[in-house]
PDB file of N, CA and C in Angstrom:
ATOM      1  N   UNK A   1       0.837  -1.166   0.000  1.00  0.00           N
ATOM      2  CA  UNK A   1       0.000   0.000   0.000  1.00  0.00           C
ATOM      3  C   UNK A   1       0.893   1.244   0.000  1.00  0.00           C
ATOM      4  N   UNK A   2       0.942   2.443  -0.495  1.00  0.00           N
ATOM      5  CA  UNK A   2       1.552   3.272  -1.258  1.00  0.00           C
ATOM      6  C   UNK A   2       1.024   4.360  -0.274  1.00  0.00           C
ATOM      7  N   UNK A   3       2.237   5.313   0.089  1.00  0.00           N
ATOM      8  CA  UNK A   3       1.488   6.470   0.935  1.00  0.00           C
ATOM      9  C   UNK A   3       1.844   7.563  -0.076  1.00  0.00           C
ATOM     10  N   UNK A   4       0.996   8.425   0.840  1.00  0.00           N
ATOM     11  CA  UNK A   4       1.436  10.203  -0.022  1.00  0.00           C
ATOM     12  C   UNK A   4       2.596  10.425   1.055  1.00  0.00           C
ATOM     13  N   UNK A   5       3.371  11.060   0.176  1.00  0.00           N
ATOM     14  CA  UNK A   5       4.796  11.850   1.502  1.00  0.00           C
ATOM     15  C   UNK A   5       4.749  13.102   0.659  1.00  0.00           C
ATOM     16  N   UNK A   6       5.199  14.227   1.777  1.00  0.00           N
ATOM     17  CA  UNK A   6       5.372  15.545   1.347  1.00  0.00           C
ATOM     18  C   UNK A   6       6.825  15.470   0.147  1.00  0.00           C
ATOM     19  N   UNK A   7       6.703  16.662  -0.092  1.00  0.00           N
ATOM     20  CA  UNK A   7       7.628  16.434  -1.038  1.00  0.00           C
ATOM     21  C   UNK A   7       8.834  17.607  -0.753  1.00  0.00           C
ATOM     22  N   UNK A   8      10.009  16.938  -1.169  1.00  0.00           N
ATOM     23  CA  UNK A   8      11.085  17.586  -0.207  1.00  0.00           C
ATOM     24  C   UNK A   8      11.424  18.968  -0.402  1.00  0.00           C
ATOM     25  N   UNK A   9      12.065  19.952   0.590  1.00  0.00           N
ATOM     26  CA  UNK A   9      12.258  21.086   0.378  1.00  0.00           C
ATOM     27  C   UNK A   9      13.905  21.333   0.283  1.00  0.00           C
ATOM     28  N   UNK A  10      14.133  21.783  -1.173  1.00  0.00           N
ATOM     29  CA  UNK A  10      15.823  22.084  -1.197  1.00  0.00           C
ATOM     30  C   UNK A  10      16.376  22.987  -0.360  1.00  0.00           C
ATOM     31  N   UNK A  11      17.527  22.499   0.435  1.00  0.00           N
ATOM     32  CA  UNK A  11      18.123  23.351   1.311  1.00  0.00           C
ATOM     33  C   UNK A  11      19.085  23.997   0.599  1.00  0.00           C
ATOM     34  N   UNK A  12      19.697  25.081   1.120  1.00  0.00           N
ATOM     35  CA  UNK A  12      20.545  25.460   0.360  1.00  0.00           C
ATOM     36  C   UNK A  12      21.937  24.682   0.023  1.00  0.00           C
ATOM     37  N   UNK A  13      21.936  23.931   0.803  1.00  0.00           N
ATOM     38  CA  UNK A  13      23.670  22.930   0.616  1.00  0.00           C
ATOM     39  C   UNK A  13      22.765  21.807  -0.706  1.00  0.00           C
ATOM     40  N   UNK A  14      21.349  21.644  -0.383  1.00  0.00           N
ATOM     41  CA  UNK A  14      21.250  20.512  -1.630  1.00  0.00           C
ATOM     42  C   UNK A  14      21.352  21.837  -2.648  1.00  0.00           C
ATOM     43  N   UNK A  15      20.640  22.724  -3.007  1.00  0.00           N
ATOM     44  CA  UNK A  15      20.754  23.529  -3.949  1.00  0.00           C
ATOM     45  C   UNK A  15      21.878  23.740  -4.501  1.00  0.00           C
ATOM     46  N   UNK A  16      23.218  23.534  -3.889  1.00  0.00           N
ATOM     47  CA  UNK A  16      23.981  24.209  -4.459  1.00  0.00           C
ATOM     48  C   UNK A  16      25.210  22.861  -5.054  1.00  0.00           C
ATOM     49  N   UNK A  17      24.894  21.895  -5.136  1.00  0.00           N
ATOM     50  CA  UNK A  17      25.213  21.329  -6.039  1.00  0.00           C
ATOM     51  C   UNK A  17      25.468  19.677  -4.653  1.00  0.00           C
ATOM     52  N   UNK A  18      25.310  18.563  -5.332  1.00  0.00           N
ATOM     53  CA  UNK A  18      25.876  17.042  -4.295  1.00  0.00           C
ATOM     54  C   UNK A  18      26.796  16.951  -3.576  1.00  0.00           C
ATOM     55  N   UNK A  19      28.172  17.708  -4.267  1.00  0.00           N
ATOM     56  CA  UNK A  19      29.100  17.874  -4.003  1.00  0.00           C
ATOM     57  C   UNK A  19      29.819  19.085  -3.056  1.00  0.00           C
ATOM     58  N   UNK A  20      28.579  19.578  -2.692  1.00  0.00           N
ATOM     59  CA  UNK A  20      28.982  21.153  -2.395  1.00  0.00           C
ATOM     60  C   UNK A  20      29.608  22.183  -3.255  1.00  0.00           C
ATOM     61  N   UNK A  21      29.623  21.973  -4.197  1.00  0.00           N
ATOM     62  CA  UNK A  21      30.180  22.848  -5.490  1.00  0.00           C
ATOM     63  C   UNK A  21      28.731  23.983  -5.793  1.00  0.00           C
ATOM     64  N   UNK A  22      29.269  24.734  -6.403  1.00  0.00           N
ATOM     65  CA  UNK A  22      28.306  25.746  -7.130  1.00  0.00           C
ATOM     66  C   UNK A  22      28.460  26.023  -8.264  1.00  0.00           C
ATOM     67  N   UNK A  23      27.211  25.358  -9.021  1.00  0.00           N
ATOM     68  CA  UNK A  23      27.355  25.272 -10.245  1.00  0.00           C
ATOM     69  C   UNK A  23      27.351  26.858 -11.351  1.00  0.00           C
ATOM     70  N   UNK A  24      26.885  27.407 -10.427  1.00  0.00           N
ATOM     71  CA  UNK A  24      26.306  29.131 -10.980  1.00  0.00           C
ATOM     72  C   UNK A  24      27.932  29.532 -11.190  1.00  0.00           C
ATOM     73  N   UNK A  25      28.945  29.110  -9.879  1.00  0.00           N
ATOM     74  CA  UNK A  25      30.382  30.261 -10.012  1.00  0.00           C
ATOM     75  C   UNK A  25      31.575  28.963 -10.663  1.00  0.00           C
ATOM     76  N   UNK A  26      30.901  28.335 -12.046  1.00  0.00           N
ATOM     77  CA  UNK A  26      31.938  27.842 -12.781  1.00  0.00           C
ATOM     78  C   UNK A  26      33.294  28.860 -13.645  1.00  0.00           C
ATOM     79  N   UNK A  27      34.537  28.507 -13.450  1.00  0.00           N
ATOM     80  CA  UNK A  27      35.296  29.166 -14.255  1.00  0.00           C
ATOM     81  C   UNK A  27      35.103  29.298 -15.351  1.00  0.00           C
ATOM     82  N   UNK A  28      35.375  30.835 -16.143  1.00  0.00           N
ATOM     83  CA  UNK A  28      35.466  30.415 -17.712  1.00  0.00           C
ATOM     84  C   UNK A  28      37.062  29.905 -18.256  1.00  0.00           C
ATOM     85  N   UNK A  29      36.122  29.079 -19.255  1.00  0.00           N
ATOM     86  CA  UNK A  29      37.705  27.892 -19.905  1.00  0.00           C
ATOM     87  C   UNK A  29      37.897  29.105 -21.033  1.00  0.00           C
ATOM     88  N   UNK A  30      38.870  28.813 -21.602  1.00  0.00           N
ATOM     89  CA  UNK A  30      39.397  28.970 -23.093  1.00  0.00           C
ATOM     90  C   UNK A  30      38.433  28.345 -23.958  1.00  0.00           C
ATOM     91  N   UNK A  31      38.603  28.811 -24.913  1.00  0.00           N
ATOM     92  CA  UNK A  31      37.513  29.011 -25.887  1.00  0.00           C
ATOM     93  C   UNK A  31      38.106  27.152 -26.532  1.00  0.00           C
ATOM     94  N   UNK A  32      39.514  27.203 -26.703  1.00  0.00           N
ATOM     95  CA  UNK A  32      39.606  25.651 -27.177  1.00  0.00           C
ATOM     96  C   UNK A  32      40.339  24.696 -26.121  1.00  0.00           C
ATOM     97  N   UNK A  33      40.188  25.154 -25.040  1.00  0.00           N
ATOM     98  CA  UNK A  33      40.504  24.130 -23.620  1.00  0.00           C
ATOM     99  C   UNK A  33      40.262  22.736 -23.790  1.00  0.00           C
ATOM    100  N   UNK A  34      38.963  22.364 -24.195  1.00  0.00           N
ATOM    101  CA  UNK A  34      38.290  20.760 -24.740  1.00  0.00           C
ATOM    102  C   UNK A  34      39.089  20.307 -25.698  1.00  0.00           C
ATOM    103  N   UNK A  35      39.260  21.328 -26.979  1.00  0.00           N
ATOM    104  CA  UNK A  35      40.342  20.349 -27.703  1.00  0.00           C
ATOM    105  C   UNK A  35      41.512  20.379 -27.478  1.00  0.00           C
ATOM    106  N   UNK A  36      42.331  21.031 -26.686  1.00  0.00           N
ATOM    107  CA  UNK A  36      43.687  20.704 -25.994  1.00  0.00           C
ATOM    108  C   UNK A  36      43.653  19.707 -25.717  1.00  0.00           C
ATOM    109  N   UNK A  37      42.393  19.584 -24.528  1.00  0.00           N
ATOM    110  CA  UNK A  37      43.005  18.603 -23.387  1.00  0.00           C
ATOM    111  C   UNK A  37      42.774  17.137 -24.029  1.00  0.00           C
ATOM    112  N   UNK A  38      41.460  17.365 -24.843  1.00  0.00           N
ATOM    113  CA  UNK A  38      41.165  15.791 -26.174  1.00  0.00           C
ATOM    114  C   UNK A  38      42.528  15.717 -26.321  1.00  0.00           C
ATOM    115  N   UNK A  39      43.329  16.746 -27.239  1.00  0.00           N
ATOM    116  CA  UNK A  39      44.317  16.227 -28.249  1.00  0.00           C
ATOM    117  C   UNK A  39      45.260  15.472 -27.460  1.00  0.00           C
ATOM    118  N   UNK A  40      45.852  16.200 -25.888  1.00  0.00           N
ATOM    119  CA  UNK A  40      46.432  15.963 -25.169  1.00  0.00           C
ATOM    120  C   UNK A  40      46.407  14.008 -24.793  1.00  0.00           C
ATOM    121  N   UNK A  41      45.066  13.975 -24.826  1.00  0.00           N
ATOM    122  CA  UNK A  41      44.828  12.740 -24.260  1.00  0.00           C
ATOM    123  C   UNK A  41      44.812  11.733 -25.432  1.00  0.00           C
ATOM    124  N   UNK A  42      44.303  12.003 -26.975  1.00  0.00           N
ATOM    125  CA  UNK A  42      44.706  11.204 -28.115  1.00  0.00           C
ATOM    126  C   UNK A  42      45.909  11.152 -27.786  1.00  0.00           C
ATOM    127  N   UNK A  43      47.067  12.038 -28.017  1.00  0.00           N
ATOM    128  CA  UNK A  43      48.731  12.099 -28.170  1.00  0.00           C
ATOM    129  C   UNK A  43      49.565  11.078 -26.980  1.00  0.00           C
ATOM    130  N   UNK A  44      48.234  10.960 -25.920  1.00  0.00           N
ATOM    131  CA  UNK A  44      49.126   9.810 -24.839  1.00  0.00           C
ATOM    132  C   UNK A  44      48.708   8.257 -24.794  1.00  0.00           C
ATOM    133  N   UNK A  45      47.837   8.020 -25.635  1.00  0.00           N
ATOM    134  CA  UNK A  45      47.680   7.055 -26.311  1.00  0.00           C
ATOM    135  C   UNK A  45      48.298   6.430 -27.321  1.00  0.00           C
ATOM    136  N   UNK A  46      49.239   5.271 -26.967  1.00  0.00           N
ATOM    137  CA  UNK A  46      50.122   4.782 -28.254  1.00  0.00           C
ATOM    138  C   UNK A  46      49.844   4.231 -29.363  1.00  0.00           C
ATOM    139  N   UNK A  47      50.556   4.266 -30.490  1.00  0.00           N
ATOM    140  CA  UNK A  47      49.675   4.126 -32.084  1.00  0.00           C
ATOM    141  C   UNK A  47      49.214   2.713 -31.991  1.00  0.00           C
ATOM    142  N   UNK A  48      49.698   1.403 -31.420  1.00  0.00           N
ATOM    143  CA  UNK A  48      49.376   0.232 -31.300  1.00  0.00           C
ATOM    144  C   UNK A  48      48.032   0.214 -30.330  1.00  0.00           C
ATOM    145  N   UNK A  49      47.882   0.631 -29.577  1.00  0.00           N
ATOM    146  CA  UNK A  49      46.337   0.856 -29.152  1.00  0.00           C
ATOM    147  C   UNK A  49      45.500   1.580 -30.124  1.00  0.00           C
ATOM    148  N   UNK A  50      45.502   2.796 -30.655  1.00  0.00           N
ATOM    149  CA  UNK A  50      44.819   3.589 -31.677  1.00  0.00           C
ATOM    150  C   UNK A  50      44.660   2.143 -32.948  1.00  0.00           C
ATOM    151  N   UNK A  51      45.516   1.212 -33.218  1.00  0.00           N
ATOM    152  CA  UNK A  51      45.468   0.711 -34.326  1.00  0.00           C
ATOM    153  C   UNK A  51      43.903  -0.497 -33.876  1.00  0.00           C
ATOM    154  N   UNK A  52      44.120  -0.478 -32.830  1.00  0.00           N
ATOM    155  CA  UNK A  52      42.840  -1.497 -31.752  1.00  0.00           C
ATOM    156  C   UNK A  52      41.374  -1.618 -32.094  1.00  0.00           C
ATOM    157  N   UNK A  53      41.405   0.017 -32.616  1.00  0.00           N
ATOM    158  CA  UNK A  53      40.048   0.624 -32.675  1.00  0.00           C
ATOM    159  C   UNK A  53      39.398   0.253 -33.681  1.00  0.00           C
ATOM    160  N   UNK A  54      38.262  -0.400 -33.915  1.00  0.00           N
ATOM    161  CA  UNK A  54      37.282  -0.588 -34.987  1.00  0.00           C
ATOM    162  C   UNK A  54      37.228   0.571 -36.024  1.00  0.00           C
ATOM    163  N   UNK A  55      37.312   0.831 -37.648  1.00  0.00           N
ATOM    164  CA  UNK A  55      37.368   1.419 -37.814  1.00  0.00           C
ATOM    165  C   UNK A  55      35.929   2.037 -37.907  1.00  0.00           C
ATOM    166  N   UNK A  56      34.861   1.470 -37.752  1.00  0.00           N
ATOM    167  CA  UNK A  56      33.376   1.781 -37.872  1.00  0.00           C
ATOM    168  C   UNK A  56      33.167   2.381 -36.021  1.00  0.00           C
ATOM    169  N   UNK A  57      34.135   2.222 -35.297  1.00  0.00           N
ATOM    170  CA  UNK A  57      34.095   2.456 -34.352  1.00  0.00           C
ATOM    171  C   UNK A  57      32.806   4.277 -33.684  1.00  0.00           C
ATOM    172  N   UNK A  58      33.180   5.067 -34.150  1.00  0.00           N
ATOM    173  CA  UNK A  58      32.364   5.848 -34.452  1.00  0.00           C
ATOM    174  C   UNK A  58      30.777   5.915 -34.790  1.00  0.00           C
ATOM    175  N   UNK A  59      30.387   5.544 -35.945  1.00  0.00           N
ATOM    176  CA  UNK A  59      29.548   5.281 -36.368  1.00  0.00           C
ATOM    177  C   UNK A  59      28.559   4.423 -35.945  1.00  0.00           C
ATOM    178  N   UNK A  60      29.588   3.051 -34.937  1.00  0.00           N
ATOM    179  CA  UNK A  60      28.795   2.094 -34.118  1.00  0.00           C
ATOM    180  C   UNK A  60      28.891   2.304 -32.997  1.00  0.00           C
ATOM    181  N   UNK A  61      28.837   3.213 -32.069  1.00  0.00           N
ATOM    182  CA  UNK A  61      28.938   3.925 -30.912  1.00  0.00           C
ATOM    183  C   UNK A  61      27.905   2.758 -29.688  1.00  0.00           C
ATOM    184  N   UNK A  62      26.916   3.364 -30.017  1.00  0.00           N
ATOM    185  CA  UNK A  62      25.944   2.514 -29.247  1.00  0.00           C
ATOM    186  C   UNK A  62      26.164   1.042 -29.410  1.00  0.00           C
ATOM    187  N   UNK A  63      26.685   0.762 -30.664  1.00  0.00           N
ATOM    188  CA  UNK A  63      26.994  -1.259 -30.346  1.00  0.00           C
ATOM    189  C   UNK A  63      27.799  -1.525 -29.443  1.00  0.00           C
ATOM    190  N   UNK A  64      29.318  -0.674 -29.636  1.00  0.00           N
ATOM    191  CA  UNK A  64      29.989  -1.148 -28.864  1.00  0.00           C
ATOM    192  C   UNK A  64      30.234  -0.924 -27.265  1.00  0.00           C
ATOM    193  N   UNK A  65      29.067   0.121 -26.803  1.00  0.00           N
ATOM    194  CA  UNK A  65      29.084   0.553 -25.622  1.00  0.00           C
ATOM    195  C   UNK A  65      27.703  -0.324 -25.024  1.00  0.00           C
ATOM    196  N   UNK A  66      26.791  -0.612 -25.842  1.00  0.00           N
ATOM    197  CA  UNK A  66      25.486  -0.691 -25.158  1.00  0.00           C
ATOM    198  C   UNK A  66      25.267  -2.260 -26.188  1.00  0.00           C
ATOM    199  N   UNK A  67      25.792  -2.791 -27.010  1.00  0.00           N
ATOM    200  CA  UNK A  67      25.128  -3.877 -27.694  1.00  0.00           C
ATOM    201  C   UNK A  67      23.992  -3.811 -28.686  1.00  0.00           C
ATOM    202  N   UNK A  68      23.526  -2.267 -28.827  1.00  0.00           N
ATOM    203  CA  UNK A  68      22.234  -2.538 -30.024  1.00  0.00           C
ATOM    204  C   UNK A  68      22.764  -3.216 -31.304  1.00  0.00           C
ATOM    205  N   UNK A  69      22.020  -3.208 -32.124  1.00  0.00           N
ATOM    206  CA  UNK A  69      21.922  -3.956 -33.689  1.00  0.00           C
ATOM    207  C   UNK A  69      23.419  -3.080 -34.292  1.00  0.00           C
ATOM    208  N   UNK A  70      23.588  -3.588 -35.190  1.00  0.00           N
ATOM    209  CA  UNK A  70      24.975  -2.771 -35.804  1.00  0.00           C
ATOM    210  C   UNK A  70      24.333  -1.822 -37.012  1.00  0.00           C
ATOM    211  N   UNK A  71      24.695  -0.483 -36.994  1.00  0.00           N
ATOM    212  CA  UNK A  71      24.099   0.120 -38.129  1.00  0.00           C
ATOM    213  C   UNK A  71      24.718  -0.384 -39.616  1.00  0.00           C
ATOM    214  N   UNK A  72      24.046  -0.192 -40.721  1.00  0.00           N
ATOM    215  CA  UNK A  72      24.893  -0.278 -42.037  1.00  0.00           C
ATOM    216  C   UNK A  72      25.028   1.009 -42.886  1.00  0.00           C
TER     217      UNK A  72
END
């Protein structure tokens, strides 16, 4: 049997993020910060792993993470 419960009131520590972070006073990045730090992280990856990669790898995203049907 299923009750009614009130429904909760955000405090300010839940409001302001799980972690205690505040999401409102994020730093601003550099405009290409994301692809640095990508490239950064391709470039520490060795070519014998990169060679690993499916080349449909992309394209089949969801197969190889989740198992759906394979696109064609």
């Amino acid at each position: 049997m299923a009750t009614a419960t009130k429904p909760r009131r955000r405090t300010a520590k839940v409001a302001s993020g799980k972690n205690g972070s505040n999401p409102q006073a994020a730093p601003e990045f550099a405009a290409d910060s994301l692809e640095a730090e990508l490239s950064a992280i391709g470039r520490a990856v060795p070519i014998r792993q990169w060679a690993k990669v499916p080349a449909d790898y992309f394209a089949n995203l969801d197969r190889y993470l989740h198992g759906t049907p394979k696109k064609k």
